[in-house]
Protein backbone atom coordinates (compact mmCIF):
# COMPACT_ATOMS: atom_id res chain seq x y z
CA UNK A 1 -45.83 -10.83 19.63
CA UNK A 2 -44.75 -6.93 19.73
CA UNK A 3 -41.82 -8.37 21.31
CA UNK A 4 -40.91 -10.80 18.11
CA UNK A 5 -41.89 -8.18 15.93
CA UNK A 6 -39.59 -5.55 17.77
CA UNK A 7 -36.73 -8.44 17.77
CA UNK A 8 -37.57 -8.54 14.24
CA UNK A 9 -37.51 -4.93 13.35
CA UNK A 10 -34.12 -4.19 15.12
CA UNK A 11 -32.30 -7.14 13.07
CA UNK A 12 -33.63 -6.28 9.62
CA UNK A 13 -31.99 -2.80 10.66
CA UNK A 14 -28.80 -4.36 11.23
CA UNK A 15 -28.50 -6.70 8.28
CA UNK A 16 -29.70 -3.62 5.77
CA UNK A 17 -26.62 -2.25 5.57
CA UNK A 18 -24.32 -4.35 3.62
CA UNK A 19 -20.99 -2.96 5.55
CA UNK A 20 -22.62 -5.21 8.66
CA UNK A 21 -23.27 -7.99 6.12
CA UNK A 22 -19.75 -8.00 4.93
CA UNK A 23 -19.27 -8.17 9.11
CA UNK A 24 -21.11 -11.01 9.44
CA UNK A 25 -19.91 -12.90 6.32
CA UNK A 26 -16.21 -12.63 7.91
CA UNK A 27 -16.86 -13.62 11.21
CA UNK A 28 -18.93 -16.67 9.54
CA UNK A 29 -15.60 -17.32 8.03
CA UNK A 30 -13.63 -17.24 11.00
CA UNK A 31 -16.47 -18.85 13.36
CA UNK A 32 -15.06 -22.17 15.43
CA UNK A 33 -10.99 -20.73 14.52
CA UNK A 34 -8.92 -20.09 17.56
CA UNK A 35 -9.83 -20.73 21.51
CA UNK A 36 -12.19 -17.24 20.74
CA UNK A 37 -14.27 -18.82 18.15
CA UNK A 38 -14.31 -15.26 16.17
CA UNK A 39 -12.60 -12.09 15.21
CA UNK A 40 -11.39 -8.82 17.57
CA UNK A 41 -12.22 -5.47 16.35
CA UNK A 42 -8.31 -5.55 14.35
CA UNK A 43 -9.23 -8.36 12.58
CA UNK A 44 -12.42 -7.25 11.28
CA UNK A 45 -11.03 -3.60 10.80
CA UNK A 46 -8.70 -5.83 8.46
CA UNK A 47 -10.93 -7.66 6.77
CA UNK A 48 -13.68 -4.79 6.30
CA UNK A 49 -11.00 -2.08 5.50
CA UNK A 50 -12.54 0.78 7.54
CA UNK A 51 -11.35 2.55 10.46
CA UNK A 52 -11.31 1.97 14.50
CA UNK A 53 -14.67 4.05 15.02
CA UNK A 54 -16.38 2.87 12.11
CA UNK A 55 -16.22 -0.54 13.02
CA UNK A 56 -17.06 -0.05 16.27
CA UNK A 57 -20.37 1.35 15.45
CA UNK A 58 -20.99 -0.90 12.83
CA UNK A 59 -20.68 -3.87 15.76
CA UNK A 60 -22.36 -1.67 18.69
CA UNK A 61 -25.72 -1.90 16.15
CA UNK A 62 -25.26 -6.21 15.47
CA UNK A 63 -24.61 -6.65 19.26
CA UNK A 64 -27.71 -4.38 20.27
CA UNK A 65 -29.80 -6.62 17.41
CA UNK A 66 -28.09 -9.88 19.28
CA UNK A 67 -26.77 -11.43 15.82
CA UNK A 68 -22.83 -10.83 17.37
CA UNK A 69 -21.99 -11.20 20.86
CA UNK A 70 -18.76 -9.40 22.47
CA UNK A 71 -16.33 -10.72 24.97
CA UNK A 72 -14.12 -8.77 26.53
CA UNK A 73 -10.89 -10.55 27.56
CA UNK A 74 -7.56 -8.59 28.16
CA UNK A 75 -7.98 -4.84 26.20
CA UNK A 76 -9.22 -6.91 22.96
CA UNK A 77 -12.92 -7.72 22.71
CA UNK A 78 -13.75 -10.53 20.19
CA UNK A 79 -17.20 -10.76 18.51
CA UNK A 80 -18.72 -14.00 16.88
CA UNK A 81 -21.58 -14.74 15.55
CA UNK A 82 -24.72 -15.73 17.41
CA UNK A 83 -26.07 -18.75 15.24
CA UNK A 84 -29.50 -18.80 17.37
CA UNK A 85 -30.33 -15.29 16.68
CA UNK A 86 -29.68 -15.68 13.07
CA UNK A 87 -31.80 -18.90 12.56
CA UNK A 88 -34.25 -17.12 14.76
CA UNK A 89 -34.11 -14.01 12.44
CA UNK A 90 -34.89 -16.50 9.36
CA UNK A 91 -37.43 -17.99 10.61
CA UNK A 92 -39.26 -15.02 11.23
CA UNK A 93 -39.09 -13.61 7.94
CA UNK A 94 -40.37 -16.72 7.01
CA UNK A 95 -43.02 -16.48 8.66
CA UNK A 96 -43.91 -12.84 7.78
CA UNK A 97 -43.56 -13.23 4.44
């Protein structure tokens, strides 16, 4: 259970900031578009309309919770959702609360 709870715990910290919500709204927008199924770090910077090192600690802290993954391919690394990990993250607040 500690482990759920810490699982827990870490994404709540990820989601509270709304910056990473606005991250995970456009890569929900842009999931299943392109061979990638997602966004690189330009396209977000785009879309969020904040800079380089911003973003990429914005996306170190979703990756580390496990609601994006990263793959590296080329110098670009392209982040998508993961859909399990959210569900998962639902389903234990429901059944917290």
């Amino acid at each position: 259970m500690t482990t759920a709870v810490t699982s827990l715990d870490s994404a709540l910290h990820a989601i509270a900031d709304p910056t990473r919500r606005r991250i995970l709204g456009a890569l929900k927008q842009h999931s299943g578009v392109g061979k990638n199924n997602g966004l690189c770090a330009g396209d977000i910077e785009e879309r969020v309309r904040l800079s380089q090192p911003t973003i990429s600690h914005h996306m170190a802290i979703l990756t580390q919770a496990g609601l994006v993954e990263a793959a590296k391919q080329g110098q670009w690394r392209w982040y998508r959702r993961n859909e399990k990990a959210l569900r998962r993250l639902v389903k234990g607040l429901r059944s917290q609360l």
